[in-house]
N, C-alpha and C. Protein backbone atom coordinates (compact mmCIF):
# COMPACT_ATOMS: atom_id res chain seq x y z
N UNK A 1 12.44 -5.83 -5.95
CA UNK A 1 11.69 -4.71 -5.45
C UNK A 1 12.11 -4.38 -4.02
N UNK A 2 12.34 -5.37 -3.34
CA UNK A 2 12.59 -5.32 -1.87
C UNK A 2 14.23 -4.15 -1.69
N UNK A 3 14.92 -4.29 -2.86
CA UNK A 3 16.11 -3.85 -3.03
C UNK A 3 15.89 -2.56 -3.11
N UNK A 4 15.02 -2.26 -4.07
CA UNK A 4 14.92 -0.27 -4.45
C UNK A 4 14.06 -0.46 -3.27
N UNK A 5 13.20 -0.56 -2.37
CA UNK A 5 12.76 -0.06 -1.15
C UNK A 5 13.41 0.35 -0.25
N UNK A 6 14.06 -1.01 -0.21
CA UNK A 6 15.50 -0.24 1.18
C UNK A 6 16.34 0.54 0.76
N UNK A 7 16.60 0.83 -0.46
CA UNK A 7 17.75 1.73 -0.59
C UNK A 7 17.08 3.53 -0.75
N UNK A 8 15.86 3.18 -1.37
CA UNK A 8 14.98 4.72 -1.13
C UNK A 8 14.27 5.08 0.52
N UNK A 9 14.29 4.13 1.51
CA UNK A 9 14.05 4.29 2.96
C UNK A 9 15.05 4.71 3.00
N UNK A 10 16.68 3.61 3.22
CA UNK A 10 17.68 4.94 3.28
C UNK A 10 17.81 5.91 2.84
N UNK A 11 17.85 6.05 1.76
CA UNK A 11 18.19 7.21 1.00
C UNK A 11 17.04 8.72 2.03
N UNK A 12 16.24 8.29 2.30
CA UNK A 12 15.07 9.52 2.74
C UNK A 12 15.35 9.47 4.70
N UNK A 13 15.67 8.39 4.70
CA UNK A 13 16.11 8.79 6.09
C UNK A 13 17.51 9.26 6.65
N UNK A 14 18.68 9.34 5.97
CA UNK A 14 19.58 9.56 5.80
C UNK A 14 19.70 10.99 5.14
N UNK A 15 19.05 11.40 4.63
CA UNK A 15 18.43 12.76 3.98
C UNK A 15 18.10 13.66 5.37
N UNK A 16 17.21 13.22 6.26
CA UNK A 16 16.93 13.93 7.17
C UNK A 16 17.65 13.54 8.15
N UNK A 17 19.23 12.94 8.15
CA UNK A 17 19.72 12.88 9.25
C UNK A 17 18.87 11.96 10.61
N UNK A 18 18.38 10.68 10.13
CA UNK A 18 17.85 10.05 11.13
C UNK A 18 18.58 8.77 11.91
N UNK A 19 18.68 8.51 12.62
CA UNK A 19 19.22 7.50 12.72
C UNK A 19 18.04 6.01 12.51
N UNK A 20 18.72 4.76 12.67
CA UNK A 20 17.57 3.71 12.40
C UNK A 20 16.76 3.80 13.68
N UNK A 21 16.77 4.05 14.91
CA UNK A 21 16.16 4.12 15.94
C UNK A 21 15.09 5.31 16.05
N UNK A 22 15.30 6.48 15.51
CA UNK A 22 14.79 7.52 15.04
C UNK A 22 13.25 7.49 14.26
N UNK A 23 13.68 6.96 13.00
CA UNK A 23 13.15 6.90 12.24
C UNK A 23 11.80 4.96 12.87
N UNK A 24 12.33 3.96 13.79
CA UNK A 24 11.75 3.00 13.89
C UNK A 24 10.67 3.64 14.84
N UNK A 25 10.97 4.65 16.03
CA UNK A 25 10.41 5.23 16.49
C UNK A 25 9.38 6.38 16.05
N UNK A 26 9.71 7.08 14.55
CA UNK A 26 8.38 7.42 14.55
C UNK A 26 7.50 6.40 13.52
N UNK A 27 7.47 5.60 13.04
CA UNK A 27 7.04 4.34 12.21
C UNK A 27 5.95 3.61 13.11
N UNK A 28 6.74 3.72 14.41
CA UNK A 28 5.94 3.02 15.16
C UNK A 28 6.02 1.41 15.10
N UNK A 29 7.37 1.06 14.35
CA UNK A 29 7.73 -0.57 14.19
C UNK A 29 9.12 -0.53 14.83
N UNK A 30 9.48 -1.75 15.12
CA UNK A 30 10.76 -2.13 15.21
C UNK A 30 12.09 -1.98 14.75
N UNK A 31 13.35 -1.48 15.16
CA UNK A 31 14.55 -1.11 14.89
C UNK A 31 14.83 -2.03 13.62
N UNK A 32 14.41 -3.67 14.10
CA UNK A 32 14.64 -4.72 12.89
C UNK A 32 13.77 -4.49 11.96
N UNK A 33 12.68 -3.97 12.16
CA UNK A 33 12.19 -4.19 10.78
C UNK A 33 12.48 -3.00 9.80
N UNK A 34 12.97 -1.79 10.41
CA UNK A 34 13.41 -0.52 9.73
C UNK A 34 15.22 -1.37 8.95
N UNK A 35 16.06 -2.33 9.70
CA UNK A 35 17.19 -2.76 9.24
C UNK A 35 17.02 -3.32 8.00
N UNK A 36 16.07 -4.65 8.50
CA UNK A 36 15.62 -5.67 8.02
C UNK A 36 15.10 -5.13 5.86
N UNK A 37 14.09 -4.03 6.25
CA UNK A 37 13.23 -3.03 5.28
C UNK A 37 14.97 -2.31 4.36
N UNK A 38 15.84 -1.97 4.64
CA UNK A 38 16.74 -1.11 4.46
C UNK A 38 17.69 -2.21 3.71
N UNK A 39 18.05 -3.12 4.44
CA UNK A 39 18.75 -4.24 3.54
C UNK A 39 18.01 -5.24 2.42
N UNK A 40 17.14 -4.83 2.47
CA UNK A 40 16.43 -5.61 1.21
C UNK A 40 15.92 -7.19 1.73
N UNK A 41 16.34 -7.32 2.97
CA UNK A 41 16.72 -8.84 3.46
C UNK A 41 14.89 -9.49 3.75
N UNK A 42 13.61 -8.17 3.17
CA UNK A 42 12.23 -9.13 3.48
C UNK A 42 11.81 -8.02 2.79
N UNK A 43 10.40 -8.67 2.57
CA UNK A 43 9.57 -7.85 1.51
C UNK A 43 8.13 -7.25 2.64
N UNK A 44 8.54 -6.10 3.01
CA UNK A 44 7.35 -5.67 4.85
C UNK A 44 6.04 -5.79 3.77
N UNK A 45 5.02 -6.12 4.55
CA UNK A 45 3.95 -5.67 4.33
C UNK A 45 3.17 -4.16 3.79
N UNK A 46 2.05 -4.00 3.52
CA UNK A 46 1.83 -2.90 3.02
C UNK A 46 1.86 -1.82 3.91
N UNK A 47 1.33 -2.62 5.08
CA UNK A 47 0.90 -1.54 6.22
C UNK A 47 2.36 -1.42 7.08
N UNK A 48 3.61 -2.01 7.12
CA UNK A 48 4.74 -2.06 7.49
C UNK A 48 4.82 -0.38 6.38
N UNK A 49 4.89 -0.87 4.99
CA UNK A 49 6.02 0.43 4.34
C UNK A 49 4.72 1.91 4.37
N UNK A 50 3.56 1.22 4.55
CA UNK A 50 2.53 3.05 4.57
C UNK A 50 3.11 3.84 6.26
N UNK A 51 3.37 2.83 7.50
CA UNK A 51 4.03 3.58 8.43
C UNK A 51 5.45 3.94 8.37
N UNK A 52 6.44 3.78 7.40
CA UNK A 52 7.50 3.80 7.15
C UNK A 52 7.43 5.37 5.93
N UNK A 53 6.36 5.30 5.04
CA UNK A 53 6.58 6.08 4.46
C UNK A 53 5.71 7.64 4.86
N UNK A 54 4.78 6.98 5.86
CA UNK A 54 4.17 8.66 6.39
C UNK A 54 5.34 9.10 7.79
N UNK A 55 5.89 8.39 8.05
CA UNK A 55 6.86 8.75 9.00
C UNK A 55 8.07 9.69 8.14
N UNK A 56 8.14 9.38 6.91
CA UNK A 56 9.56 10.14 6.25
C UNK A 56 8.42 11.27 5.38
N UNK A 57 7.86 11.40 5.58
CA UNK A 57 6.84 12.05 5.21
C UNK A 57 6.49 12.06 3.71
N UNK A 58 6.64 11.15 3.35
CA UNK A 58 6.88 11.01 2.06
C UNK A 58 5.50 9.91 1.39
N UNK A 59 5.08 9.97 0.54
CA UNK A 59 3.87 9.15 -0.48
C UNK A 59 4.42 7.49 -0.08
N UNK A 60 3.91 6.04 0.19
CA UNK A 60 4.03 4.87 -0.67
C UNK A 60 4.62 4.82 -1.79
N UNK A 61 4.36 5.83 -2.72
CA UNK A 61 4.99 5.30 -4.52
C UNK A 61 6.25 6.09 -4.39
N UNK A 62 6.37 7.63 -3.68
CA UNK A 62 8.04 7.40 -3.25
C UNK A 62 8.96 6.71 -3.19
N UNK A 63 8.92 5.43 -2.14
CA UNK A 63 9.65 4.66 -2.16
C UNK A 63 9.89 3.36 -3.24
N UNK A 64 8.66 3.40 -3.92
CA UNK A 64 8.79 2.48 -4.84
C UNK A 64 9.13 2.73 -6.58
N UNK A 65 9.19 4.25 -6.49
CA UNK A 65 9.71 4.61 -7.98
C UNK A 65 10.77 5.56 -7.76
N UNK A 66 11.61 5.15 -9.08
CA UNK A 66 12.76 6.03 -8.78
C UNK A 66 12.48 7.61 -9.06
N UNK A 67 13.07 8.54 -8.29
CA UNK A 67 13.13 9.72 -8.45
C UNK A 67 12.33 10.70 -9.88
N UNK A 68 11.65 11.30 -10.42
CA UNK A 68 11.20 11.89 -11.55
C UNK A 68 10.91 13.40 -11.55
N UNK A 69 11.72 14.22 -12.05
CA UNK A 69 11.22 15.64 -11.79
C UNK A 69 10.28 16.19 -12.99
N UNK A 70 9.80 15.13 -14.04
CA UNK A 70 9.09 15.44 -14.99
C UNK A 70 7.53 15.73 -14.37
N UNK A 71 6.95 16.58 -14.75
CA UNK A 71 5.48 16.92 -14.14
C UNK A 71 4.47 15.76 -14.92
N UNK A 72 4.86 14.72 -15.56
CA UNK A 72 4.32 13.56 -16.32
C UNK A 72 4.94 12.54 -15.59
N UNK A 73 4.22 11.53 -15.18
CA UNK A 73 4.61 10.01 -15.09
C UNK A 73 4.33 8.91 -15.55
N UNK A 74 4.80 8.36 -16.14
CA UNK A 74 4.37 7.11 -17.18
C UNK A 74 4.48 5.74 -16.47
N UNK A 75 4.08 4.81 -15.90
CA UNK A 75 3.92 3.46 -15.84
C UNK A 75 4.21 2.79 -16.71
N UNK A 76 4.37 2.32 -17.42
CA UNK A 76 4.04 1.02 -18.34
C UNK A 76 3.73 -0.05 -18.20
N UNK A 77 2.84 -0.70 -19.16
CA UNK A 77 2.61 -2.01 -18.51
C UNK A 77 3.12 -3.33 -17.84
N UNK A 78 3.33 -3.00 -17.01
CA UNK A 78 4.57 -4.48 -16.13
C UNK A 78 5.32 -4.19 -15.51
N UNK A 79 5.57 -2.72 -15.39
CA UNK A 79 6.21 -1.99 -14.90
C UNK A 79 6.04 -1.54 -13.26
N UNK A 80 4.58 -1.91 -12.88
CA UNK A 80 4.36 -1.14 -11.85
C UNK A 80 4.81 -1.63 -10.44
N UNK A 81 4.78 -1.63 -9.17
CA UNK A 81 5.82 -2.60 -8.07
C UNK A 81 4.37 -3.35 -7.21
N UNK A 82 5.17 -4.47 -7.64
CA UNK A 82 4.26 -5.68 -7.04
C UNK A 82 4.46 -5.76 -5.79
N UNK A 83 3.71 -5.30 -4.74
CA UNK A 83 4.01 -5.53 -3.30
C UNK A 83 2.93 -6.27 -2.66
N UNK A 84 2.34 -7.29 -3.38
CA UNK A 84 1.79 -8.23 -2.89
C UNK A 84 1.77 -9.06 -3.52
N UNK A 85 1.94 -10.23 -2.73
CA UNK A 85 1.47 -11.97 -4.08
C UNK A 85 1.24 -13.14 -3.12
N UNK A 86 0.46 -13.98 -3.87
CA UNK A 86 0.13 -14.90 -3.50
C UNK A 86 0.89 -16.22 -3.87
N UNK A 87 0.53 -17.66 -2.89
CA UNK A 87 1.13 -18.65 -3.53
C UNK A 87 0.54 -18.91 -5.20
N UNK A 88 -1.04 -18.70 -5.14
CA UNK A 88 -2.07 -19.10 -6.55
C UNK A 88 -1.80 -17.83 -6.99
N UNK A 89 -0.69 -17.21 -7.47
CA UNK A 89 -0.50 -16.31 -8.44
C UNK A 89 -1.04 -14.67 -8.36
N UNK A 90 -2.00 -14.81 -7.02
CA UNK A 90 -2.51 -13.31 -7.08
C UNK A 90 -1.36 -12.24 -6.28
N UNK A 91 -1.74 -10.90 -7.46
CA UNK A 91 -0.83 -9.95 -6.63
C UNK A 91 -1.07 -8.75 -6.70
N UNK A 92 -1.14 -7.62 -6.23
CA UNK A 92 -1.35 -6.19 -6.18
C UNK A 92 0.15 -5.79 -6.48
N UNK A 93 -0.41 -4.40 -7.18
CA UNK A 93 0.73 -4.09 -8.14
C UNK A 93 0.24 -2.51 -7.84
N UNK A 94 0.95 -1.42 -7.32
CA UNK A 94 1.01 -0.07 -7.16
C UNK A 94 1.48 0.54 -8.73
N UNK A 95 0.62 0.98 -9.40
CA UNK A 95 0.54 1.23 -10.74
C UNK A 95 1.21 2.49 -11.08
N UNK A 96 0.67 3.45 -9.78
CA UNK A 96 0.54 4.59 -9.88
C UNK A 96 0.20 5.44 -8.33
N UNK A 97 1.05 6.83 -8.59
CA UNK A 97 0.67 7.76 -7.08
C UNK A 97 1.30 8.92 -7.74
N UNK A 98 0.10 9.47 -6.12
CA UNK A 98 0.88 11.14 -5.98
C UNK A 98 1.96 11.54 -5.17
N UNK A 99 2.27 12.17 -4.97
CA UNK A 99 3.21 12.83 -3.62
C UNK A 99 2.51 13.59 -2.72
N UNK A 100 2.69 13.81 -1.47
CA UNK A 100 2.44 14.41 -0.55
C UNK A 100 2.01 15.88 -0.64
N UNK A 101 1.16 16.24 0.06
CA UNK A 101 0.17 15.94 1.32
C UNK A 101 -0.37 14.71 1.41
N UNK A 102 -1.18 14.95 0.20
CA UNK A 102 -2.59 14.40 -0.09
C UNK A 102 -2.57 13.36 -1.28
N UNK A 103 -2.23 11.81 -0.58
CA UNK A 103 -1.55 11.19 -2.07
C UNK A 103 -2.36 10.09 -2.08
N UNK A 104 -2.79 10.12 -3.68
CA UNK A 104 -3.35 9.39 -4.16
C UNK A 104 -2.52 8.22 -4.98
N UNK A 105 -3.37 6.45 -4.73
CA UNK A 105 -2.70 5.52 -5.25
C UNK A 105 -3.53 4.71 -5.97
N UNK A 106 -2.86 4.63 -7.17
CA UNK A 106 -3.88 3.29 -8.01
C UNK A 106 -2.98 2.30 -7.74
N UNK A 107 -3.72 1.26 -7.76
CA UNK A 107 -3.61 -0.52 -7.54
C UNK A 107 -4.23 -1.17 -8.70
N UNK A 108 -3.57 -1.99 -9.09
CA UNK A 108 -4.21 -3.22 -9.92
C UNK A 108 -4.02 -4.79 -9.39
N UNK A 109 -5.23 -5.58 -9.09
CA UNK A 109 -5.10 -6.33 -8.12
C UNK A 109 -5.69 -7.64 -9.09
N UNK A 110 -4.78 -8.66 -8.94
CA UNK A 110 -5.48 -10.23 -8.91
C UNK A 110 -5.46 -11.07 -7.78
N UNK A 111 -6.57 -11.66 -7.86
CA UNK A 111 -6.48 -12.73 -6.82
C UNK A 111 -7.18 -13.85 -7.28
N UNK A 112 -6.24 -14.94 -6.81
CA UNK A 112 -6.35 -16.11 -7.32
C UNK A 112 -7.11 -17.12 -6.53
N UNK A 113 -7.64 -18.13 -7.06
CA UNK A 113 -8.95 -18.96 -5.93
C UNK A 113 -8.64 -19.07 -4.80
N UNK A 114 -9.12 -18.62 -3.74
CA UNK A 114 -8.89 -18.69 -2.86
C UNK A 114 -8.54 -17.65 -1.75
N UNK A 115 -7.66 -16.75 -2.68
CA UNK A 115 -6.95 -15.93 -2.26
C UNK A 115 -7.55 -14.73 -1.58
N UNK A 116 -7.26 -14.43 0.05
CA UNK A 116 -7.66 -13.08 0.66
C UNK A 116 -6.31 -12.49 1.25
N UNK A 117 -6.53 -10.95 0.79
CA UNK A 117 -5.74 -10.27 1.28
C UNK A 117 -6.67 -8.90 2.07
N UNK A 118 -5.87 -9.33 3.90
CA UNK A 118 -6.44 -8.38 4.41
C UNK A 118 -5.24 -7.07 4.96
N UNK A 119 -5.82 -5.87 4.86
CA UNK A 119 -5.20 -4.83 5.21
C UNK A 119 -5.67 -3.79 6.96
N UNK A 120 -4.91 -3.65 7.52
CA UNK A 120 -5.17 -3.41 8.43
C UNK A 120 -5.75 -1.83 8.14
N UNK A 121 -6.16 -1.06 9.30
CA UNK A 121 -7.32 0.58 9.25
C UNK A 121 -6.25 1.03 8.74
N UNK A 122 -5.89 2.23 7.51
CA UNK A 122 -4.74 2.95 7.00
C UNK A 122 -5.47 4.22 8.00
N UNK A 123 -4.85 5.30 7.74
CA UNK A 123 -4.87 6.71 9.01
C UNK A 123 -6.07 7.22 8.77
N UNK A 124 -6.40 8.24 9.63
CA UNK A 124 -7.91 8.59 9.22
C UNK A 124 -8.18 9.46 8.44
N UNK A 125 -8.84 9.30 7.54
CA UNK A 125 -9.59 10.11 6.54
C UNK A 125 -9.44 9.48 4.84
N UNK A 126 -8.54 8.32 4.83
CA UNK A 126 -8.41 7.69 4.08
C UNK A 126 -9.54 7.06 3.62
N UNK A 127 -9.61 7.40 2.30
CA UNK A 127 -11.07 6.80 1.00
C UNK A 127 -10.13 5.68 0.07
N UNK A 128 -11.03 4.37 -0.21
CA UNK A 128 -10.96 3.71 -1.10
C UNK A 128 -11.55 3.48 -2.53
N UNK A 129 -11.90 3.71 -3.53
CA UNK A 129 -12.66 3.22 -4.59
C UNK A 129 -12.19 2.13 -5.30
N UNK A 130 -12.84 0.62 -5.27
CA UNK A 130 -12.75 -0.50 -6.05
C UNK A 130 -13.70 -0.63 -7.11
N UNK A 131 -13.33 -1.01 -8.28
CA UNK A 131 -13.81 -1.54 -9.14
C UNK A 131 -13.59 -3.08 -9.69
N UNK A 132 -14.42 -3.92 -9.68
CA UNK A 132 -14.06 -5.45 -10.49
C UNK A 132 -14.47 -5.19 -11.68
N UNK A 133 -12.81 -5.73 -12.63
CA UNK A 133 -12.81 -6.02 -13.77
C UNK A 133 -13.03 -7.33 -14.17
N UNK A 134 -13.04 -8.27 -13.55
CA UNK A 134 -13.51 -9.35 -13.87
C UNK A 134 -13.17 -10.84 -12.78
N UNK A 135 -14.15 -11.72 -12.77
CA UNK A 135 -14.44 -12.62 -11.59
C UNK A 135 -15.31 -11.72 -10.51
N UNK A 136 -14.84 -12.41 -9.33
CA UNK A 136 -16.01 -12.01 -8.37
C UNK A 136 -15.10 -11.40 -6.80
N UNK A 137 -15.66 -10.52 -6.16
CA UNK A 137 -14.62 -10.02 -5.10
C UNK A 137 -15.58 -9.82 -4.21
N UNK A 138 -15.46 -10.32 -2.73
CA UNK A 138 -15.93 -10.23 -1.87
C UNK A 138 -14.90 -9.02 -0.72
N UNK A 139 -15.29 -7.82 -0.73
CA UNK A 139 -14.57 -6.42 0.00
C UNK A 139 -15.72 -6.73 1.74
N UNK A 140 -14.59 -6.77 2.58
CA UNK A 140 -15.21 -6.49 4.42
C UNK A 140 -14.59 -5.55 4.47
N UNK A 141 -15.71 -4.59 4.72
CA UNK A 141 -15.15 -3.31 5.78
C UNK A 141 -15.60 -3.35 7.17
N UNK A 142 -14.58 -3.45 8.16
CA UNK A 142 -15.25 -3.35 9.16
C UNK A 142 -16.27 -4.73 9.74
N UNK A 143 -16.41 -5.63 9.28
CA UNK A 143 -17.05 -6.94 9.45
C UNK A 143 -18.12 -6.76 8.77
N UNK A 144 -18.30 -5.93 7.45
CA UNK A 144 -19.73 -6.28 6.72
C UNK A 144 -18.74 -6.48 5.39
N UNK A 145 -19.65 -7.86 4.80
CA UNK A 145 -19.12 -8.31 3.54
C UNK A 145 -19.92 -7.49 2.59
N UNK A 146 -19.20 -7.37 1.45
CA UNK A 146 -20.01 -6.64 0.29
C UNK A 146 -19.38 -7.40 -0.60
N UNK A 147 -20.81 -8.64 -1.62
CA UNK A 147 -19.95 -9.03 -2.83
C UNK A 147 -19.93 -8.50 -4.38
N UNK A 148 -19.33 -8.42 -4.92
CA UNK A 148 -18.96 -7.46 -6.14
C UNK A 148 -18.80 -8.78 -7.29
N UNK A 149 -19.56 -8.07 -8.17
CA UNK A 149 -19.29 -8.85 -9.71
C UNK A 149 -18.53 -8.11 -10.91
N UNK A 150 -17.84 -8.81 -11.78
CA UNK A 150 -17.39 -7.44 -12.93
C UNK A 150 -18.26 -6.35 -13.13
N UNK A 151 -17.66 -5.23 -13.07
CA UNK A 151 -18.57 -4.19 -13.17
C UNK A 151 -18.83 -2.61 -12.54
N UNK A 152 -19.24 -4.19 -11.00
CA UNK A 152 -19.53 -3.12 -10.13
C UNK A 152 -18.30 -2.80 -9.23
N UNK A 153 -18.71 -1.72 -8.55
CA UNK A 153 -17.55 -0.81 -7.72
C UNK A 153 -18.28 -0.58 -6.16
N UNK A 154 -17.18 -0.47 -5.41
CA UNK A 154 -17.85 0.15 -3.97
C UNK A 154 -16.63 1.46 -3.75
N UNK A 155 -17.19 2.06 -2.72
CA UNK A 155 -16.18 2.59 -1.93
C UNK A 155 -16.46 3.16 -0.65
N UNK A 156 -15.32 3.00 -0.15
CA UNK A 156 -15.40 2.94 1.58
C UNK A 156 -14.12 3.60 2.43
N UNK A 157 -14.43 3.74 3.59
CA UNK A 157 -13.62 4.29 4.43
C UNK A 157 -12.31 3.03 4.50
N UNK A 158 -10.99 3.62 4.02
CA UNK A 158 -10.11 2.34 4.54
C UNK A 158 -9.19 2.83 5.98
N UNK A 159 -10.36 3.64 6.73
CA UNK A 159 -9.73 3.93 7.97
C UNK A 159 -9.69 2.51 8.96
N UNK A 160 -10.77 1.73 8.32
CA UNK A 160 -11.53 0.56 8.88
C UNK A 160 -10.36 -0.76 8.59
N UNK A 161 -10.38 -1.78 9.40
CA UNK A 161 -10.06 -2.91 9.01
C UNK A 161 -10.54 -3.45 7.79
N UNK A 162 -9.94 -4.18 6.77
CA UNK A 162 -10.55 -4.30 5.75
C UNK A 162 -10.12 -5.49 4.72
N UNK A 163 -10.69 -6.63 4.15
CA UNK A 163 -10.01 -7.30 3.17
C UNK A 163 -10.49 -7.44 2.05
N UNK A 164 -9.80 -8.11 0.88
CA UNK A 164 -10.39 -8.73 -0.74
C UNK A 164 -10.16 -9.69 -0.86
N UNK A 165 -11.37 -10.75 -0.90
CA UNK A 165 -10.90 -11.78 -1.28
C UNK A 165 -11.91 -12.66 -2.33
N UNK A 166 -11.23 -13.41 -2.92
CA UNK A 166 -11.45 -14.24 -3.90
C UNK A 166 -11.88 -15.72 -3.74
N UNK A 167 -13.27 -16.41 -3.85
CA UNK A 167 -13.98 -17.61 -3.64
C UNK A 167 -14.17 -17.75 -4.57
N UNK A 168 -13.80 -17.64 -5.48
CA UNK A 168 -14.63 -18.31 -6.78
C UNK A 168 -13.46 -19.14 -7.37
N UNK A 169 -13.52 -20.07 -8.57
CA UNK A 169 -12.35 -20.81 -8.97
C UNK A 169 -11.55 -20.62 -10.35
N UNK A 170 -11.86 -18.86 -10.42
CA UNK A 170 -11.44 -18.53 -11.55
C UNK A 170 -10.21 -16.83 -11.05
N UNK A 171 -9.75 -16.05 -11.89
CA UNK A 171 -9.20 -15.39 -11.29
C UNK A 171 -9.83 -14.05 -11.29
N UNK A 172 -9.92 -13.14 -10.18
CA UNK A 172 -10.38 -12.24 -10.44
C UNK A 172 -9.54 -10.94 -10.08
N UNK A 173 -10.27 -9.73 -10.90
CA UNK A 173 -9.07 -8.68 -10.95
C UNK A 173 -9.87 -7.40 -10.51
N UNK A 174 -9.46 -6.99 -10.06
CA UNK A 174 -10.03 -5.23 -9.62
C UNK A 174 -9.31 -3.75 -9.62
N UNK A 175 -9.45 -2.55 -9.94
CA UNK A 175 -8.63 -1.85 -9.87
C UNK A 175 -8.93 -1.21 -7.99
N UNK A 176 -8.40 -0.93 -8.11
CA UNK A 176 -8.37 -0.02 -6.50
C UNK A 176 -7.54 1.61 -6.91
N UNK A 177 -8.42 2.43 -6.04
CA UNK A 177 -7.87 3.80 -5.98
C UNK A 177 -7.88 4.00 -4.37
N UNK A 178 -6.66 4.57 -3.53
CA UNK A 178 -6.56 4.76 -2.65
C UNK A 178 -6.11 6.29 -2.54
N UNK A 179 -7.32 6.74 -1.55
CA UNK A 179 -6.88 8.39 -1.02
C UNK A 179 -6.49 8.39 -0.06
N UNK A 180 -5.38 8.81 0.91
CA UNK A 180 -4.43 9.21 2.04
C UNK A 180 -4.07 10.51 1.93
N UNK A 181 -5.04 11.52 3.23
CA UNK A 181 -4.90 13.05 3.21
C UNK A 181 -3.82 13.03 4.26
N UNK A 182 -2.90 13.81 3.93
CA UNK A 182 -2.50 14.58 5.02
C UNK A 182 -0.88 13.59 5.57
N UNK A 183 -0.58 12.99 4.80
CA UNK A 183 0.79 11.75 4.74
C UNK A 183 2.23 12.58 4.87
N UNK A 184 2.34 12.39 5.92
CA UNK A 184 3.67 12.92 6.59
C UNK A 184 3.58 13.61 7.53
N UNK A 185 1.89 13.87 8.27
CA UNK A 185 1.40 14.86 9.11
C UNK A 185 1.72 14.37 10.75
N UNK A 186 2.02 12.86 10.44
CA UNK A 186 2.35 12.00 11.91
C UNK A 186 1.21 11.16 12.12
N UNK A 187 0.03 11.77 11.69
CA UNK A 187 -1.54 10.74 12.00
C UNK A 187 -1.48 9.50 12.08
N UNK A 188 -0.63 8.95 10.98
CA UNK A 188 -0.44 7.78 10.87
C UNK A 188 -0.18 7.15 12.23
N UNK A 189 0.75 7.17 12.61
CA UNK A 189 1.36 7.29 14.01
C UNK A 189 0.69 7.00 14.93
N UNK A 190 0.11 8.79 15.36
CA UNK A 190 -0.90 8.64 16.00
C UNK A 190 -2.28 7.59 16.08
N UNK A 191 -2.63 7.47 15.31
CA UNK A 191 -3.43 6.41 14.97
C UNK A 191 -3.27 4.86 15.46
N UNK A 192 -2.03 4.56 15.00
CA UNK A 192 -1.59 3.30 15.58
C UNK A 192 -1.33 3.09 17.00
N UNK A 193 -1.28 4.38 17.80
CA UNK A 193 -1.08 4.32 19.43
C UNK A 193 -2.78 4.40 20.07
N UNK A 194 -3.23 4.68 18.91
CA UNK A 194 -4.88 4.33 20.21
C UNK A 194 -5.77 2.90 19.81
C-alpha cells in the first residue's frame, strides 16, 4: 500500500508541477517525509497523508485507489487500503470515498485488546459518525470518554483531538463515516499553523 501512495502523491504533484519542497511546504510536513511518503520507504500516518492530500487538493481515497472514471465504485471485500494496524491484529481499512470538495470516507475498523488509536483535530468543519458492530469501543473527543456497545453509534466533531480504543479482551469492530468539507481549500493548513 505504501507503494501505490507514493507513486499517486507523485503522480498529483508532478501533475501540478510541484517540486518536493513545494508541495512539503504546503502539507505543512517535512521535505523527508513528502520523499520518504513518495518512495514507499514508510507507511505516514493518517493525519501525515489527510495534510498531504488536502494540500494536492485532492480526497484521502485519491491517493489510495487507482484512478476510475466510472460514475460507480465498487470495493470489494478485502479490497479496501489498510492504513492502520496494530501489533494484536487491529486495523482500519478506508473502504470507501468521495472526491473533492466535500469528501466523504467510510472506514471499517478493528481493534484488538488493548488497542487505541488516536487521531489528531482533522480541519474544521469535519463530522464523524461511528457505529459498533460488535465488542465494546470507548470514542474521546476532546477529553470526554463516551463508551459504546454493539449497536450503538455517536457522532462528533473530528475537528477535536480524538481516539478509539479497545479494553475489553475480545475484538471489537466499528464502522466510521468521515465528513471533510471543503478539501483542497488550504484549511487544512491553515489549521495546523494556529
Amino acid at each position: 500500500m505504501a507503494l501505490v501512495i507514493g507513486a499517486r502523491v507523485k503522480q498529483e504533484r508532478q501533475a501540478r508541477g510541484w517540486t518536493l519542497d513545494q508541495l512539503a511546504e504546503a502539507a505543512a510536513v517535512s521535505r523527508r517525509v513528502v520523499v520518504n511518503v513518495e518512495q514507499g520507504a514508510t507507511n505516514p500516518s493518517v493525519g501525515t497523508l489527510l495534510r498531504i492530500s488536502d494540500a494536492l487538493g485532492v480526497g484521502l481515497p485519491a491517493l489510495v485507489e487507482s484512478p476510475r472514471p466510472k460514475p460507480v465504485k465498487v470495493t470489494r471485500r478485502g479490497k479496501g487500503a489498510a492504513l492502520w494496524s496494530s501489533d494484536s491484529g487491529g486495523r482500519g481499512v478506508l473502504v470507501a470515498g468521495t472526491e473533492p470538495p466535500d469528501v466523504v470516507e467510510l472506514w471499517d475498523w478493528f481493534l484488538g485488546p488493548g488497542d487505541r488509536h488516536a487521531s489528531e483535530a482533522h480541519s474544521a468543519g469535519t463530522k464523524e459518525l461511528l457505529q459498533v458492530q460488535e465488542g465494546t469501543v470507548e470514542v474521546e473527543v476532546a477529553g470526554q470518554p463516551v463508551i459504546l456497545q454493539a449497536g450503538d453509534a455517536v457522532t462528533f466533531s473530528g475537528d477535536a483531538a480524538h481516539s478509539y480504543a479497545n479494553a475489553g479482551t475480545g475484538t471489537a469492530r466499528f464502522s466510521l463515516a468521515v465528513f471533510e468539507p471543503g478539501v483542497g481549500s488550504g484549511h487544512r493548513a491553515e489549521a495546523a499553523d494556529a
